[in-house]
Protein backbone atom coordinates (compact mmCIF):
# COMPACT_ATOMS: atom_id res chain seq x y z
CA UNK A 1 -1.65 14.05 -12.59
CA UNK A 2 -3.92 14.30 -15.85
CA UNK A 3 -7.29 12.88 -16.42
CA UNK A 4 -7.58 10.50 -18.98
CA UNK A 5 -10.11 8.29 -20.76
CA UNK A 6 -10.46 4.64 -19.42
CA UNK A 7 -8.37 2.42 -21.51
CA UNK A 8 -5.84 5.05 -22.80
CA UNK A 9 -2.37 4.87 -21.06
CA UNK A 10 -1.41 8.55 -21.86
CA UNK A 11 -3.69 12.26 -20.90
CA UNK A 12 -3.25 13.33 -24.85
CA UNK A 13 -7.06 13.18 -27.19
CA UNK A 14 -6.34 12.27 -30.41
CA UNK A 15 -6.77 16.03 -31.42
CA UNK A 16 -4.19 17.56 -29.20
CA UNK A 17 -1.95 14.60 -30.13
CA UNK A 18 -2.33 15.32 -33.52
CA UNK A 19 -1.55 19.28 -32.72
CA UNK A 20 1.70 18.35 -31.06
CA UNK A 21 3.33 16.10 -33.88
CA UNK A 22 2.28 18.81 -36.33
CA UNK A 23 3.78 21.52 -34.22
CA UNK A 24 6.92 19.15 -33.78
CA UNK A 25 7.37 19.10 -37.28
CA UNK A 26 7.05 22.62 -38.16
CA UNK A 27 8.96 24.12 -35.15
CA UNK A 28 12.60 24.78 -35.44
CA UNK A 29 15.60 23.10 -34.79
CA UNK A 30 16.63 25.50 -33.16
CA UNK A 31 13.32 24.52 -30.39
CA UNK A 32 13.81 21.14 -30.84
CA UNK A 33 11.41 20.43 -33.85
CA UNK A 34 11.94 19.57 -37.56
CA UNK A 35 11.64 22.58 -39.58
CA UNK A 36 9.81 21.70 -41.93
CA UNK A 37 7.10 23.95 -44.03
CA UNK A 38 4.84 21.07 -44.92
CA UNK A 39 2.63 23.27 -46.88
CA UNK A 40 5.46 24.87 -49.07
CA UNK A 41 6.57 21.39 -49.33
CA UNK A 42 2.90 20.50 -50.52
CA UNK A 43 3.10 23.42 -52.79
CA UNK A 44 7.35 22.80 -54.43
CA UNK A 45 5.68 19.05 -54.98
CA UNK A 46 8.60 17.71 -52.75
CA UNK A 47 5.72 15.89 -51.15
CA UNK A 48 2.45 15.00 -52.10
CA UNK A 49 0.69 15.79 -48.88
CA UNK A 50 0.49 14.79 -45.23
CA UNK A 51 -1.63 13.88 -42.66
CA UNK A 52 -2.08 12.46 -39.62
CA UNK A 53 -1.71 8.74 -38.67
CA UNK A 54 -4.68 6.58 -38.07
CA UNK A 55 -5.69 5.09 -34.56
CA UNK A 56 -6.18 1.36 -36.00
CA UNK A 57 -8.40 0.76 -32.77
CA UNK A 58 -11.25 3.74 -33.61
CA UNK A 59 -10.99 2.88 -37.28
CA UNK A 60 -11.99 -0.53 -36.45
CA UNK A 61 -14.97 0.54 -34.34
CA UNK A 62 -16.01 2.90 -36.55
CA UNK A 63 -15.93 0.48 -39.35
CA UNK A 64 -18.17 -1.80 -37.46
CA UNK A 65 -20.50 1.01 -36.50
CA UNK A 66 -20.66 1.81 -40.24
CA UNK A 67 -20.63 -1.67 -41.72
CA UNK A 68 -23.16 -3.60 -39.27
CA UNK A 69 -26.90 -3.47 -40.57
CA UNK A 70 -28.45 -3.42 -37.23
C-alpha cells in the first residue's frame, strides 16, 4: 500500500518514525499516548534529556564513510 525504500520492511523514514514515538509520548492517555512533558521534565531535572534511538545499521555506514581514508 506504501512505498518504501529497498531493504526496509516498514513505509516509516527515520524522521517520521522519530515524529511518531515523540508524539506517542507526549499525547495523552486519554488518546492512547504517555503524557509526558519531556521538556518540563528536562527542565524539573526528573530527567536529564531525551532523544531519539539510533539505527545501528546507518551508524555503521556512516562510520565507515567517515572513518575510511579513501
Amino acid at each position: 500500500m506504501y512505498w518504501r525504500p529497498p531493504g526496509m520492511d516498514h513505509p516509516f523514514r527515520d524522521l517520521v518514525r522519530l515524529k511518531l514515538i515523540n508524539l506517542m509520548l507526549q499525547a495523552p492517555a486519554s488518546e492512547g499516548g504517555c503524557g509526558l512533558a519531556l521538556r518540563k521534565l528536562v527542565v524539573r531535572k526528573t530527567i536529564l534529556a531525551f532523544y531519539p534511538l539510533h539505527n545501528h545499521e546507518q551508524l555503521k555506514t556512516l562510520y565507515d564513510k567517515i572513518m575510511s581514508w579513501e
